[in-house]
N, C-alpha and C. Protein backbone atom coordinates (compact mmCIF):
# COMPACT_ATOMS: atom_id res chain seq x y z
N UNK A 1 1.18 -0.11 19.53
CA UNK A 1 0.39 0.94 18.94
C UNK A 1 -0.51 0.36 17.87
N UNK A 2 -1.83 1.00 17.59
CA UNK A 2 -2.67 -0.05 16.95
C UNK A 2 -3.23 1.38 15.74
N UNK A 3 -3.75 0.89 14.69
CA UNK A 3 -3.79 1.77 13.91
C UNK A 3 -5.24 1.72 13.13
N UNK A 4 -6.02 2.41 12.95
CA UNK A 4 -7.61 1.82 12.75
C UNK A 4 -7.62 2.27 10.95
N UNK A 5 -7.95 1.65 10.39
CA UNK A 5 -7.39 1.37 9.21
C UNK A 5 -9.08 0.82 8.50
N UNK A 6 -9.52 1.85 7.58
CA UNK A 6 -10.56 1.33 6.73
C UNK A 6 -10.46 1.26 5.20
N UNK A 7 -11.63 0.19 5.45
CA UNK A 7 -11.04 -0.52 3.87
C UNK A 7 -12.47 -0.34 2.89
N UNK A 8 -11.80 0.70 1.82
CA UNK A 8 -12.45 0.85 0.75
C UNK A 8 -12.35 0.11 -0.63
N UNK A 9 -13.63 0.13 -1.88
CA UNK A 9 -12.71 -0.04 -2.62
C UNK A 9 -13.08 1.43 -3.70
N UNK A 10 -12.84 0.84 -5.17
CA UNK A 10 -12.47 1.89 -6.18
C UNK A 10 -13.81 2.77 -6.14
N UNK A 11 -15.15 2.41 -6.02
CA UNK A 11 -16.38 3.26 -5.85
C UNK A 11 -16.42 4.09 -4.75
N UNK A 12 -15.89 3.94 -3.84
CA UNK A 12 -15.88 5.02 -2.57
C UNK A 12 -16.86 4.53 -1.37
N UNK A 13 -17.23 2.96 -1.84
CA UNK A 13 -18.07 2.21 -0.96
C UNK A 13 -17.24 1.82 0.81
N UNK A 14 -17.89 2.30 2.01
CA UNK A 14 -17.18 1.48 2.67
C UNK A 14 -17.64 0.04 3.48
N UNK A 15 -16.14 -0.69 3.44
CA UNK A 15 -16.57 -2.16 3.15
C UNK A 15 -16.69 -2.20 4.88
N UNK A 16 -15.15 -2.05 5.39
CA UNK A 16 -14.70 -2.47 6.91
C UNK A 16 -14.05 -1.78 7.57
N UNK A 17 -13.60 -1.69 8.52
CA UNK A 17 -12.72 -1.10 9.46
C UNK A 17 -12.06 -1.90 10.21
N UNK A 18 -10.86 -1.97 10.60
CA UNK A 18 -10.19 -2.91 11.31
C UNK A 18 -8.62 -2.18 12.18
N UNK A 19 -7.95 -2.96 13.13
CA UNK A 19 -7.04 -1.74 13.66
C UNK A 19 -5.90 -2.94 13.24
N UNK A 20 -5.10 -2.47 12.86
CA UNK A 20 -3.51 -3.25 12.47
C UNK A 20 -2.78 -2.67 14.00
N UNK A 21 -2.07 -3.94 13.97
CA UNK A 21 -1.25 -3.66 15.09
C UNK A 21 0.66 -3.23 14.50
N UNK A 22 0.64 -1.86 14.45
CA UNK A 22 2.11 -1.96 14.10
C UNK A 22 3.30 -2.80 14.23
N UNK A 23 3.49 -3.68 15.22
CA UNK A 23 4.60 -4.23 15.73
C UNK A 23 4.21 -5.86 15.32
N UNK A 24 3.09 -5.72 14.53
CA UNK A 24 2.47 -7.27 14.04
C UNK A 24 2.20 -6.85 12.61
N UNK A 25 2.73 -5.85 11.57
CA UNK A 25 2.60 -5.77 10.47
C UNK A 25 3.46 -5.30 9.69
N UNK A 26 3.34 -5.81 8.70
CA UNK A 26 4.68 -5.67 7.24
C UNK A 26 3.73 -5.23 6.29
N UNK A 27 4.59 -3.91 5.07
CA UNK A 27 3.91 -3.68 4.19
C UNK A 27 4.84 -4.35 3.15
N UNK A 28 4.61 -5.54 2.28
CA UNK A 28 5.38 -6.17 1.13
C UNK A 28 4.43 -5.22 -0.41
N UNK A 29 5.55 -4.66 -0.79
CA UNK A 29 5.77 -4.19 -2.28
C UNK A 29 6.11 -5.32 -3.29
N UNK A 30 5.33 -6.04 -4.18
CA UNK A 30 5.70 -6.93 -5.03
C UNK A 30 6.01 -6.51 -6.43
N UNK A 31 7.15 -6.38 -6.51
CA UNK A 31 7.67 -6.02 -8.16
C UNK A 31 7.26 -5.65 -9.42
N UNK A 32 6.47 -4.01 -8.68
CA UNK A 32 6.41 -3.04 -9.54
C UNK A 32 7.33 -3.13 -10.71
N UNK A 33 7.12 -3.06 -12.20
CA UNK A 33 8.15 -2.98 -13.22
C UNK A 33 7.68 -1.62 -13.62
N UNK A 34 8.72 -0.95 -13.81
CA UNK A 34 8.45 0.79 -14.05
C UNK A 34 8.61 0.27 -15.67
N UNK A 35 9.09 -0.22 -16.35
CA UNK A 35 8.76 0.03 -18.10
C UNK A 35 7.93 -0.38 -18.21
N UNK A 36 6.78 -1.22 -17.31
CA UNK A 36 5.52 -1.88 -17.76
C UNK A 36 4.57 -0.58 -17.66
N UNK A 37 4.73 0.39 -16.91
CA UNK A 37 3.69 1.37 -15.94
C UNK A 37 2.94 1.98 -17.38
N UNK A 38 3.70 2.10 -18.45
CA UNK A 38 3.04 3.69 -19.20
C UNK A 38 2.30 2.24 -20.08
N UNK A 39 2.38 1.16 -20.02
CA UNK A 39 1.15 -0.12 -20.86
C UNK A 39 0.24 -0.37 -20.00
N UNK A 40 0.31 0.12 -18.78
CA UNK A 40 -1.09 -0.30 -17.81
C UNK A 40 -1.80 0.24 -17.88
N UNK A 41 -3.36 0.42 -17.75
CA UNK A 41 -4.52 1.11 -17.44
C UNK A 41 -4.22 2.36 -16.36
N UNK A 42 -4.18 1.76 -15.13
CA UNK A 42 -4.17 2.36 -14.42
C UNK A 42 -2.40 2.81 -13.99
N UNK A 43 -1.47 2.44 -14.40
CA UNK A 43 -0.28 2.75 -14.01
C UNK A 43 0.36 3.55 -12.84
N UNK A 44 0.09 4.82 -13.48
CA UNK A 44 0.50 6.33 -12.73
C UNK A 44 -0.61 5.87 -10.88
N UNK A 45 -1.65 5.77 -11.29
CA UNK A 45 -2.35 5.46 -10.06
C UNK A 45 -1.68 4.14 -9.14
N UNK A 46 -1.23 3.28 -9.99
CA UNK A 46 -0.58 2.03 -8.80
C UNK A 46 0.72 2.79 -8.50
N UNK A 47 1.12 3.68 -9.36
CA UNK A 47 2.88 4.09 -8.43
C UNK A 47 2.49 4.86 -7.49
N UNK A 48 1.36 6.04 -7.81
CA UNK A 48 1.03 7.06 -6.87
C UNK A 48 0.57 6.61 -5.55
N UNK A 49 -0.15 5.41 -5.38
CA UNK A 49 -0.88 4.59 -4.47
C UNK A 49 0.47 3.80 -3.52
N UNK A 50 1.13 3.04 -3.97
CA UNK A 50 2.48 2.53 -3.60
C UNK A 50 3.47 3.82 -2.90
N UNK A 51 3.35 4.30 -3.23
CA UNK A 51 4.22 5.87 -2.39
C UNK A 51 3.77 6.21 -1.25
N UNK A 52 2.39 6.44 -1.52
CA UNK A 52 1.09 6.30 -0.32
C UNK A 52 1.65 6.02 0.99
N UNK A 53 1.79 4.28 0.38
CA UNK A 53 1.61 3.37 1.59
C UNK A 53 2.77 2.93 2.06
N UNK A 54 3.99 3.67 1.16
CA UNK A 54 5.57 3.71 1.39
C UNK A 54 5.87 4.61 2.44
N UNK A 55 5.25 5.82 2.31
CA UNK A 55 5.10 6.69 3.26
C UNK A 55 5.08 6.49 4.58
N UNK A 56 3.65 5.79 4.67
CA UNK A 56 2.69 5.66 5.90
C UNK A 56 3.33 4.71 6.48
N UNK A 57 3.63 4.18 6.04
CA UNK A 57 4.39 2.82 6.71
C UNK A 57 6.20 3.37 7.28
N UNK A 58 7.22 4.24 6.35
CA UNK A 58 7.70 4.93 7.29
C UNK A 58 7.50 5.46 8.46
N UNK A 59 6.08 6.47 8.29
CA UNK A 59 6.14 7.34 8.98
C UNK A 59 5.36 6.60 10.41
N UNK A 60 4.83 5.28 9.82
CA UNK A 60 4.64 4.17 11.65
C UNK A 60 5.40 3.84 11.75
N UNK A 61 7.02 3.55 11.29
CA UNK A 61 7.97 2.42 11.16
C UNK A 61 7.17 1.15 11.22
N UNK A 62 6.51 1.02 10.15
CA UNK A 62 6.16 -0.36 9.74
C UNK A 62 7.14 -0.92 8.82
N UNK A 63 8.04 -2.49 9.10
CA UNK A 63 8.99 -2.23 8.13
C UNK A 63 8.06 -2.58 6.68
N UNK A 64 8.95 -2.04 5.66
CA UNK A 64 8.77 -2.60 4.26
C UNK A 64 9.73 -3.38 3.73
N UNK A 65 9.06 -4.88 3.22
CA UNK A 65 9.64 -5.36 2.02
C UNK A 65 9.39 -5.67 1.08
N UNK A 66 10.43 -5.14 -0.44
CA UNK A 66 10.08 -5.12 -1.91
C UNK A 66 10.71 -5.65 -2.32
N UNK A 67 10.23 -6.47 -3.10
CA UNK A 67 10.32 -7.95 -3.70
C UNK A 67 10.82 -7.12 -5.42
N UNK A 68 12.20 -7.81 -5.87
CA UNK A 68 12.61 -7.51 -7.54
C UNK A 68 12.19 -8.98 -8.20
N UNK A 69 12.79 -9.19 -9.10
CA UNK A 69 13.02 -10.21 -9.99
C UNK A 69 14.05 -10.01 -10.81
């Protein structure tokens, strides 16, 4: 199953389009620190964004792996 997947960035410009192949893709989460979130700029937006793609990736069974320290 192939998934057509476009790639923006923060202006709402679009850059590309491309199709991921589910059964050829991993979504890796790299070690979000939740006491860092409320010192970031953007914080609330990288957790809200990360849920996103926590989601979507369930809901293809794409597996996920998240990386601690």
């Amino acid at each position: 199953m192939g998934v057509l997947v476009y790639l923006i960035f923060q202006g709402g410009f679009f850059l590309d389009k491309f199709t991921l192949k589910t059964d050829e893709t991993v979504l890796i989460v790299i070690d979000i620190q939740e006491r860092l979130v409320p010192a970031m700029k953007y914080g609330k937006k990288v957790i809200d964004n990360t849920n996103i793609l926590i989601s979507i990736a369930k809901e293809l069974e794409i597996p996920i792996i998240v990386t601690e320290q």
